[in-house]
PDB file of N, CA and C in Angstrom:
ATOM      1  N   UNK A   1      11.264   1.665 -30.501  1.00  0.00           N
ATOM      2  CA  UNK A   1      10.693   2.718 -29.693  1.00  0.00           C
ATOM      3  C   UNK A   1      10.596   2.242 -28.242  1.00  0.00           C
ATOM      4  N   UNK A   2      10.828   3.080 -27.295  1.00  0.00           N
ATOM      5  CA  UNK A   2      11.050   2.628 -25.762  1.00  0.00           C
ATOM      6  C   UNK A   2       9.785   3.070 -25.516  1.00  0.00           C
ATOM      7  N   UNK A   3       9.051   1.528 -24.881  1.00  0.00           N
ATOM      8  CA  UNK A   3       7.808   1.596 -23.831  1.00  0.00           C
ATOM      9  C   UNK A   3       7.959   2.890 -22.433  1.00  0.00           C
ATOM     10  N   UNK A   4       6.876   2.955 -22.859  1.00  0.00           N
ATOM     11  CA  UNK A   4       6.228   4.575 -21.985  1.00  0.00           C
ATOM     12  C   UNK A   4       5.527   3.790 -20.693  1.00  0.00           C
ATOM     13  N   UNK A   5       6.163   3.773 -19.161  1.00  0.00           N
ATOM     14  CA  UNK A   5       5.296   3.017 -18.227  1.00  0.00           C
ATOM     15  C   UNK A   5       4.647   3.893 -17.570  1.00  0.00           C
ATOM     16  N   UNK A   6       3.273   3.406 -17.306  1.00  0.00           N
ATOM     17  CA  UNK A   6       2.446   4.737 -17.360  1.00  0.00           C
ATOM     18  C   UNK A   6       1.763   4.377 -15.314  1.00  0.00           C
ATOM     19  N   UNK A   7       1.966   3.173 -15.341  1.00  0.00           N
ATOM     20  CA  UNK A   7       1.516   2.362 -14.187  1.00  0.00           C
ATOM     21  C   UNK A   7       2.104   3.213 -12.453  1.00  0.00           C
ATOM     22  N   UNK A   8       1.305   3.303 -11.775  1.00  0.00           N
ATOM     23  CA  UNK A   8       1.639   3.945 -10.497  1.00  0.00           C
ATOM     24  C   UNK A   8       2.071   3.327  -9.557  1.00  0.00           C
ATOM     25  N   UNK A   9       2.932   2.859  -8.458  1.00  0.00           N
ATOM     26  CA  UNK A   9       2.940   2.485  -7.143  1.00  0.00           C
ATOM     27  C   UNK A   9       3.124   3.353  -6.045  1.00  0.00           C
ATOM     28  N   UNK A  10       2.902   3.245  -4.932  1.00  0.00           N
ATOM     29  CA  UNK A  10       3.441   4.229  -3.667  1.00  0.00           C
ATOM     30  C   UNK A  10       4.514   2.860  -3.111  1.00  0.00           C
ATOM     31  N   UNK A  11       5.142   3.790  -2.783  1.00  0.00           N
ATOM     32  CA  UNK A  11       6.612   3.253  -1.974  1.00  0.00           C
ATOM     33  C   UNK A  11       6.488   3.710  -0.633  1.00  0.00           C
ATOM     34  N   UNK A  12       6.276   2.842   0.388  1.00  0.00           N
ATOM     35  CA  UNK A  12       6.497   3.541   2.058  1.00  0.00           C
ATOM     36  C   UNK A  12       6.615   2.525   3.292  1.00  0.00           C
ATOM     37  N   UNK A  13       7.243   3.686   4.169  1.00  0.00           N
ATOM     38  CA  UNK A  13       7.048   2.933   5.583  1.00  0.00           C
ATOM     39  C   UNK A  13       5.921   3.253   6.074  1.00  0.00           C
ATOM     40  N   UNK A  14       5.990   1.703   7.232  1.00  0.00           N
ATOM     41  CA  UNK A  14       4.569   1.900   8.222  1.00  0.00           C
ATOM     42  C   UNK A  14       4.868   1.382   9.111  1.00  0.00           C
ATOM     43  N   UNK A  15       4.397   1.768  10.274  1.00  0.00           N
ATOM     44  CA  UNK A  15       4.247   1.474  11.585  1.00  0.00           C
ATOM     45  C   UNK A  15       2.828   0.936  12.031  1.00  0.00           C
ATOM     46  N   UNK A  16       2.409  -0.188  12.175  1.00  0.00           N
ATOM     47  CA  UNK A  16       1.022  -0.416  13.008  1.00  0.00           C
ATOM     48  C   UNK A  16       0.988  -0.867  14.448  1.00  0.00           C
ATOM     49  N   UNK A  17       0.452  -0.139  15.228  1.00  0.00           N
ATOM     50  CA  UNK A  17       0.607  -0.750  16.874  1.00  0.00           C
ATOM     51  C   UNK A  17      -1.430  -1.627  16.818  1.00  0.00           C
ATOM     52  N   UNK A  18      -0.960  -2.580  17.357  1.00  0.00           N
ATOM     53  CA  UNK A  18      -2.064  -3.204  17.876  1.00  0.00           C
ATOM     54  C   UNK A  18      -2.235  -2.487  19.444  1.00  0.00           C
ATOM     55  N   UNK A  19      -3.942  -2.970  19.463  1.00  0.00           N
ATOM     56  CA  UNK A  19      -4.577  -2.408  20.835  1.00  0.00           C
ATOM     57  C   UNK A  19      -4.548  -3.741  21.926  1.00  0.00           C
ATOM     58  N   UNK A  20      -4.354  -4.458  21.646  1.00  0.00           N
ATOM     59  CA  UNK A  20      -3.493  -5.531  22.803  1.00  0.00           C
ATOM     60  C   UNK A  20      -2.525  -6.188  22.659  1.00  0.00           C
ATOM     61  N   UNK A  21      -1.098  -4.999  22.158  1.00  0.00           N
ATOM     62  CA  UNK A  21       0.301  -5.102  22.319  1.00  0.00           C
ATOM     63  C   UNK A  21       0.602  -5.308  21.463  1.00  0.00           C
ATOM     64  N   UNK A  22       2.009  -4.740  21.261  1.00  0.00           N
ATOM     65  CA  UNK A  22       2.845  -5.438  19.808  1.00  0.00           C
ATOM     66  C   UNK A  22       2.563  -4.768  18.790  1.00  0.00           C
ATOM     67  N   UNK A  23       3.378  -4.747  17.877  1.00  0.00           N
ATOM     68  CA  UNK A  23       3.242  -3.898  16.611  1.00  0.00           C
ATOM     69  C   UNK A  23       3.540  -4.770  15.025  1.00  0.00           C
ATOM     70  N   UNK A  24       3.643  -3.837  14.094  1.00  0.00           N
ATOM     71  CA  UNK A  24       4.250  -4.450  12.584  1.00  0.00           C
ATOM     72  C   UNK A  24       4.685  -3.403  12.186  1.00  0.00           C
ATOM     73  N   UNK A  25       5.951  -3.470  11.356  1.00  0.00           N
ATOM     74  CA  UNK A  25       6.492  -2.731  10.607  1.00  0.00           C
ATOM     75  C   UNK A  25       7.137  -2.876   9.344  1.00  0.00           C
ATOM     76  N   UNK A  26       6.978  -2.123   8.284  1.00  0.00           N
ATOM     77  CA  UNK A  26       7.569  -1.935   6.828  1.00  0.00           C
ATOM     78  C   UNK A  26       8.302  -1.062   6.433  1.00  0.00           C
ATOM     79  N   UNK A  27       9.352  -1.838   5.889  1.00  0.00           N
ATOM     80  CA  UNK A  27      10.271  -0.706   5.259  1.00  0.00           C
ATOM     81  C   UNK A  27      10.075  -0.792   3.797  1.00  0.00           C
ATOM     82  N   UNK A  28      10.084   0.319   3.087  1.00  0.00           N
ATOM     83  CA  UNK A  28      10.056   0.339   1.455  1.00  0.00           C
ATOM     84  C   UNK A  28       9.168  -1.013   0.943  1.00  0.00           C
ATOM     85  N   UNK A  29       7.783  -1.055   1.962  1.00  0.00           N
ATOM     86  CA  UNK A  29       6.873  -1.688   1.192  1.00  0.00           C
ATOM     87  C   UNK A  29       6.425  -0.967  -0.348  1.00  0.00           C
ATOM     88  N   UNK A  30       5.827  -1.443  -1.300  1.00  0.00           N
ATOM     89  CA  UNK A  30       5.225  -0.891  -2.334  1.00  0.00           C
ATOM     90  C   UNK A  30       3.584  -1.636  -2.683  1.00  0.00           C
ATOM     91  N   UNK A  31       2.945  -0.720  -3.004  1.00  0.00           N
ATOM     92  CA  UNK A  31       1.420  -1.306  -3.716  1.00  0.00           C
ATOM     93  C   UNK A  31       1.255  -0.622  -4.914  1.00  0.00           C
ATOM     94  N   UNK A  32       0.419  -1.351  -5.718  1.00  0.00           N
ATOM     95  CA  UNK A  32      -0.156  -0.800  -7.008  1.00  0.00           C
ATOM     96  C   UNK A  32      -1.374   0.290  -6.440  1.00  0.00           C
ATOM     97  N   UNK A  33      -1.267   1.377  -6.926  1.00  0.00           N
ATOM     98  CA  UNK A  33      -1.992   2.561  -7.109  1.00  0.00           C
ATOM     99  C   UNK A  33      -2.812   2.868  -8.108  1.00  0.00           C
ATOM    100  N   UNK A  34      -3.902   3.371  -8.290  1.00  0.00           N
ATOM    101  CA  UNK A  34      -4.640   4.069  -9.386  1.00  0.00           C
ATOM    102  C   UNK A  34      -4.592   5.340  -9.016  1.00  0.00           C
ATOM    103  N   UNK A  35      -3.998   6.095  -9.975  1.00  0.00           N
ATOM    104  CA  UNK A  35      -4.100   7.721 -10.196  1.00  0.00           C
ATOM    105  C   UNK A  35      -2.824   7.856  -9.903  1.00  0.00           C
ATOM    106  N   UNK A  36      -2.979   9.261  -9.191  1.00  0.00           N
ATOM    107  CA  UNK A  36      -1.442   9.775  -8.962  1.00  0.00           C
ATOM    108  C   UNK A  36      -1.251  10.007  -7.950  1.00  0.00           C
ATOM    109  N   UNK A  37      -1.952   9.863  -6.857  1.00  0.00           N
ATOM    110  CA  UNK A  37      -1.758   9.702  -5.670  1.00  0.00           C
ATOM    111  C   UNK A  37      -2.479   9.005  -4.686  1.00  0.00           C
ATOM    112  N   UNK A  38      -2.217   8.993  -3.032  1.00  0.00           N
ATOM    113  CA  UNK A  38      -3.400   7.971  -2.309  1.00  0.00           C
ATOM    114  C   UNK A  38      -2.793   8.853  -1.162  1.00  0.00           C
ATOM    115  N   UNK A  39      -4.281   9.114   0.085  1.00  0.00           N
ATOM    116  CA  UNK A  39      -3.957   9.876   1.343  1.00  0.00           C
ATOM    117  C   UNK A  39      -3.229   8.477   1.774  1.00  0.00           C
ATOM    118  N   UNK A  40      -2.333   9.601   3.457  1.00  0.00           N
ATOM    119  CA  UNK A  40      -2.223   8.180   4.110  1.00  0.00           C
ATOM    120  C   UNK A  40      -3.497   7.464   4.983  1.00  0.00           C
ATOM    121  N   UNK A  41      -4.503   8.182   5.174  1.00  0.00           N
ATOM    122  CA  UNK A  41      -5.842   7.114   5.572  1.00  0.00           C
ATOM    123  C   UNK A  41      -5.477   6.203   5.036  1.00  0.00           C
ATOM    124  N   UNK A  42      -6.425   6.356   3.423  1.00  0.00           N
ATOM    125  CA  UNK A  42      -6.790   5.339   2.704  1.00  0.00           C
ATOM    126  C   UNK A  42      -5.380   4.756   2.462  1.00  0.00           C
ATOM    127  N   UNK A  43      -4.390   4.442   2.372  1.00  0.00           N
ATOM    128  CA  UNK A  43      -3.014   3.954   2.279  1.00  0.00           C
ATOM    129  C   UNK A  43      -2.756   2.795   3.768  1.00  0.00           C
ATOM    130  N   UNK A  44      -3.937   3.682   4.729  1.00  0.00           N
ATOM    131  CA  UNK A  44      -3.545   2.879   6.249  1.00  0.00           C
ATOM    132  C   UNK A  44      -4.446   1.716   6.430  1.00  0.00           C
ATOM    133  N   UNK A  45      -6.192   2.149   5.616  1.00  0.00           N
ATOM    134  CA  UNK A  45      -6.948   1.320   5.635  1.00  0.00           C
ATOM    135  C   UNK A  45      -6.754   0.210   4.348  1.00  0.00           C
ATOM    136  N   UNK A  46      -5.894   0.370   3.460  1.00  0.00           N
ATOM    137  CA  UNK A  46      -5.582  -0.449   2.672  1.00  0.00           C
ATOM    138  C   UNK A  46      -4.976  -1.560   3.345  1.00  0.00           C
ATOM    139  N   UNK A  47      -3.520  -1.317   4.104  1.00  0.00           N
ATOM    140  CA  UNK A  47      -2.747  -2.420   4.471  1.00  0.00           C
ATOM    141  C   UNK A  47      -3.587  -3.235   5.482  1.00  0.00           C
ATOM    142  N   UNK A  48      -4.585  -2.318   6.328  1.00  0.00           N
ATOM    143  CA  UNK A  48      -5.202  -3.306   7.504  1.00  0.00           C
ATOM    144  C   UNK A  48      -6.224  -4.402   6.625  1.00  0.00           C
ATOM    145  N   UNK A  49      -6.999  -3.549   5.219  1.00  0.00           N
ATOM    146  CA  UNK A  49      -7.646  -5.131   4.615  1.00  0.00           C
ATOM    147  C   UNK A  49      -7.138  -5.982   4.008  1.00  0.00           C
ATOM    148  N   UNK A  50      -6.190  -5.393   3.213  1.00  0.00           N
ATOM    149  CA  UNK A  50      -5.136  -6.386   2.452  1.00  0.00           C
ATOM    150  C   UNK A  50      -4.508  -7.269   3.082  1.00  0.00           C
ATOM    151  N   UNK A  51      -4.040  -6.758   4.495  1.00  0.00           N
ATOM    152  CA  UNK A  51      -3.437  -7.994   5.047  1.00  0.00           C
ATOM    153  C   UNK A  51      -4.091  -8.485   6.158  1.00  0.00           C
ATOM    154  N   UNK A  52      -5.330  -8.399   6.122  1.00  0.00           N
ATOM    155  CA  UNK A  52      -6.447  -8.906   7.455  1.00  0.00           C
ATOM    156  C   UNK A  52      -5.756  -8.583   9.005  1.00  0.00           C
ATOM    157  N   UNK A  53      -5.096  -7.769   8.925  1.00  0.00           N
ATOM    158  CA  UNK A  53      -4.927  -7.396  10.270  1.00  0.00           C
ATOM    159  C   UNK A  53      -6.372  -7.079  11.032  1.00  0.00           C
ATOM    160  N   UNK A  54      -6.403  -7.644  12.518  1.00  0.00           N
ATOM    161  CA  UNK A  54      -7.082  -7.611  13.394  1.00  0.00           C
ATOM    162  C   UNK A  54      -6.503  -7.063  14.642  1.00  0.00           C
ATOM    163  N   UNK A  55      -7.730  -5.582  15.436  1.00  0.00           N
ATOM    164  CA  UNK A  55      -7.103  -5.411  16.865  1.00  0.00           C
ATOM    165  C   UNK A  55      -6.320  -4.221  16.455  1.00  0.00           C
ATOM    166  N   UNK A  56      -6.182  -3.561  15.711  1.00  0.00           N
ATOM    167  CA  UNK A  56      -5.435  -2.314  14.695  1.00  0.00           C
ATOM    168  C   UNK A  56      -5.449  -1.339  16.001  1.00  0.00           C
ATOM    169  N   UNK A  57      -4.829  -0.834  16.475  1.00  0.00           N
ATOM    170  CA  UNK A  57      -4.645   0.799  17.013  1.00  0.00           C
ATOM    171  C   UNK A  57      -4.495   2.016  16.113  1.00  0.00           C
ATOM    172  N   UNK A  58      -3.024   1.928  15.802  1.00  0.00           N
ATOM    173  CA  UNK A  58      -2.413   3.602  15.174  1.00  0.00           C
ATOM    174  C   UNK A  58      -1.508   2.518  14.099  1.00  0.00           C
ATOM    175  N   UNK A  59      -2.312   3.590  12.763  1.00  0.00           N
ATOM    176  CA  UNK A  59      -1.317   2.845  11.826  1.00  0.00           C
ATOM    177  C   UNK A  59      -0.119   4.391  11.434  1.00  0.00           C
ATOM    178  N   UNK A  60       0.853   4.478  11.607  1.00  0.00           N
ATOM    179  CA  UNK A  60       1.347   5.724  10.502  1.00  0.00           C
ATOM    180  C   UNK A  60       2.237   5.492   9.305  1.00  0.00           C
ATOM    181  N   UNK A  61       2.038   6.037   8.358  1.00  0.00           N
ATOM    182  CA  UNK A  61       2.683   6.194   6.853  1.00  0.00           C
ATOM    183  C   UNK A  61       3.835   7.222   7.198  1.00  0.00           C
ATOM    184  N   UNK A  62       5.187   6.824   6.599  1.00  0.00           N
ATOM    185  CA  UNK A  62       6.162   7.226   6.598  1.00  0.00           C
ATOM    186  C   UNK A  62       6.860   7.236   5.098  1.00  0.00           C
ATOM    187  N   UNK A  63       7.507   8.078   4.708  1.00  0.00           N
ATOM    188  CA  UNK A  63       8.333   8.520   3.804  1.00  0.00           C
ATOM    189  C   UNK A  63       7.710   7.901   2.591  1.00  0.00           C
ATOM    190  N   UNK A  64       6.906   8.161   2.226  1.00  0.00           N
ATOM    191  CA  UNK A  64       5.433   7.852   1.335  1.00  0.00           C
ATOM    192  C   UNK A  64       6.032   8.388  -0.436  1.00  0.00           C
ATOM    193  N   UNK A  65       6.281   7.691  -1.142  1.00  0.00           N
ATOM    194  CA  UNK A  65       6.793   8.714  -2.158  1.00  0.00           C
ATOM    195  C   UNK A  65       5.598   7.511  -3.828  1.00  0.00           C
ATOM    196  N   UNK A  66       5.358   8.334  -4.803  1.00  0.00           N
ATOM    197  CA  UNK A  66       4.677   7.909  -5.819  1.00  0.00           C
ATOM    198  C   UNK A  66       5.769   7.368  -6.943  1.00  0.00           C
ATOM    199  N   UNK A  67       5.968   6.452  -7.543  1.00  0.00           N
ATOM    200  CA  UNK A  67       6.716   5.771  -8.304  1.00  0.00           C
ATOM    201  C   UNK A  67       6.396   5.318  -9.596  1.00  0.00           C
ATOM    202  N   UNK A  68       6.776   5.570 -10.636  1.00  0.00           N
ATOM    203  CA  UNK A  68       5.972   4.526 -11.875  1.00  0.00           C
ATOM    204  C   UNK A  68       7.116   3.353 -12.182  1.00  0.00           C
ATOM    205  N   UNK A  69       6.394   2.812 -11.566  1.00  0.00           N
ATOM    206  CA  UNK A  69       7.024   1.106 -12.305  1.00  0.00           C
ATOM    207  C   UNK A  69       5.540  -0.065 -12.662  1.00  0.00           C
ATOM    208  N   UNK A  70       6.115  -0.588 -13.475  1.00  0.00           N
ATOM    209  CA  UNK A  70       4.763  -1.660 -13.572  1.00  0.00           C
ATOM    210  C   UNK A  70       3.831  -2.396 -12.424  1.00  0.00           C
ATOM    211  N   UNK A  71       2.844  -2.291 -12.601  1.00  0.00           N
ATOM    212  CA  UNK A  71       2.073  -2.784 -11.341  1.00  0.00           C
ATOM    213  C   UNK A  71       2.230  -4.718 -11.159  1.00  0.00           C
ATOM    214  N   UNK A  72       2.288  -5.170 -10.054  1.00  0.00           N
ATOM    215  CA  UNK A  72       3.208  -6.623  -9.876  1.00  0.00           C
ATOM    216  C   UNK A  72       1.476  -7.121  -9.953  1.00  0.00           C
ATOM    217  N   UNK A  73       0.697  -7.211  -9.442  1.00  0.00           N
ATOM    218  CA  UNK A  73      -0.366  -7.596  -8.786  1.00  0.00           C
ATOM    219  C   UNK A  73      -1.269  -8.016 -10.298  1.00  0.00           C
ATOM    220  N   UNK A  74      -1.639  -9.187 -10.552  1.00  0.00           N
ATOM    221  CA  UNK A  74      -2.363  -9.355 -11.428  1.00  0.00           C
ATOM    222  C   UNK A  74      -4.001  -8.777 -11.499  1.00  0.00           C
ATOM    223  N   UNK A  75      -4.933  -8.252 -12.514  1.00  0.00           N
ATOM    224  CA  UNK A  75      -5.904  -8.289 -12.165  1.00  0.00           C
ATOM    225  C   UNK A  75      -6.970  -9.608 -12.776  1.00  0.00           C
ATOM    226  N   UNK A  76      -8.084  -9.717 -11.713  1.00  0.00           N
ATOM    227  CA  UNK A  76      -8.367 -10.962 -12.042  1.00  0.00           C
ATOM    228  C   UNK A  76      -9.380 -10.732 -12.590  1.00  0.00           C
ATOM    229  N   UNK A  77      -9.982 -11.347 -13.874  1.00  0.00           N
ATOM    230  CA  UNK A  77     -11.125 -11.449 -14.589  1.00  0.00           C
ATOM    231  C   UNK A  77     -12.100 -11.460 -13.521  1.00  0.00           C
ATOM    232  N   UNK A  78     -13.030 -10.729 -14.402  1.00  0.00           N
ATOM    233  CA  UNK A  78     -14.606 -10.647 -13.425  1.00  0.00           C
ATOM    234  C   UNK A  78     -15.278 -11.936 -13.405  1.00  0.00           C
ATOM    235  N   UNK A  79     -16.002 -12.602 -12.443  1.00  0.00           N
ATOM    236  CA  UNK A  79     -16.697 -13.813 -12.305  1.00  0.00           C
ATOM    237  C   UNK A  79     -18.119 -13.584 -13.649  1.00  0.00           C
ATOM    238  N   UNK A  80     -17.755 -14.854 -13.594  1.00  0.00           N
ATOM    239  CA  UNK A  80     -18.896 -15.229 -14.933  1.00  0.00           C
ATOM    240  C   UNK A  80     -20.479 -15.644 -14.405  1.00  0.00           C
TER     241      UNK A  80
END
């Protein structure tokens, strides 16, 4: 019987400009998702904590699409 993957990611570009110069950009980044979808806010305020960006201006989400493939990201047991 063929496994049913039930697991979510978003697939997208982003653009972040910093407020004293310079930018970052992603092409066909992906993250693990819960549910079936994510705004691009919360999608914008994700990448700035996840990747400790500091000094953030304008983040924008581009070609944003929902995917099921297995989630990569381990989860980690709760502290004891």
């Amino acid at each position: 019987m063929e496994q049913v993957i039930q697991d979510k990611r978003v697939c997208f570009d982003f653009e972040v400009d910093f407020s004293n110069g310079g930018g970052l950009q992603g092409q066909g980044f992906r993250l693990d998702i819960d549910g079936d979808d994510i705004s691009d806010s919360d999608l914008a305020e994700y990448i700035v904590q996840d990747m400790r960006l500091l000094m953030v201006g304008a983040v924008r989400i581009l070609n944003k699409s929902v995917i099921r493939e297995p989630h990569k990201r381990r989860v980690k047991p709760p502290a004891v």
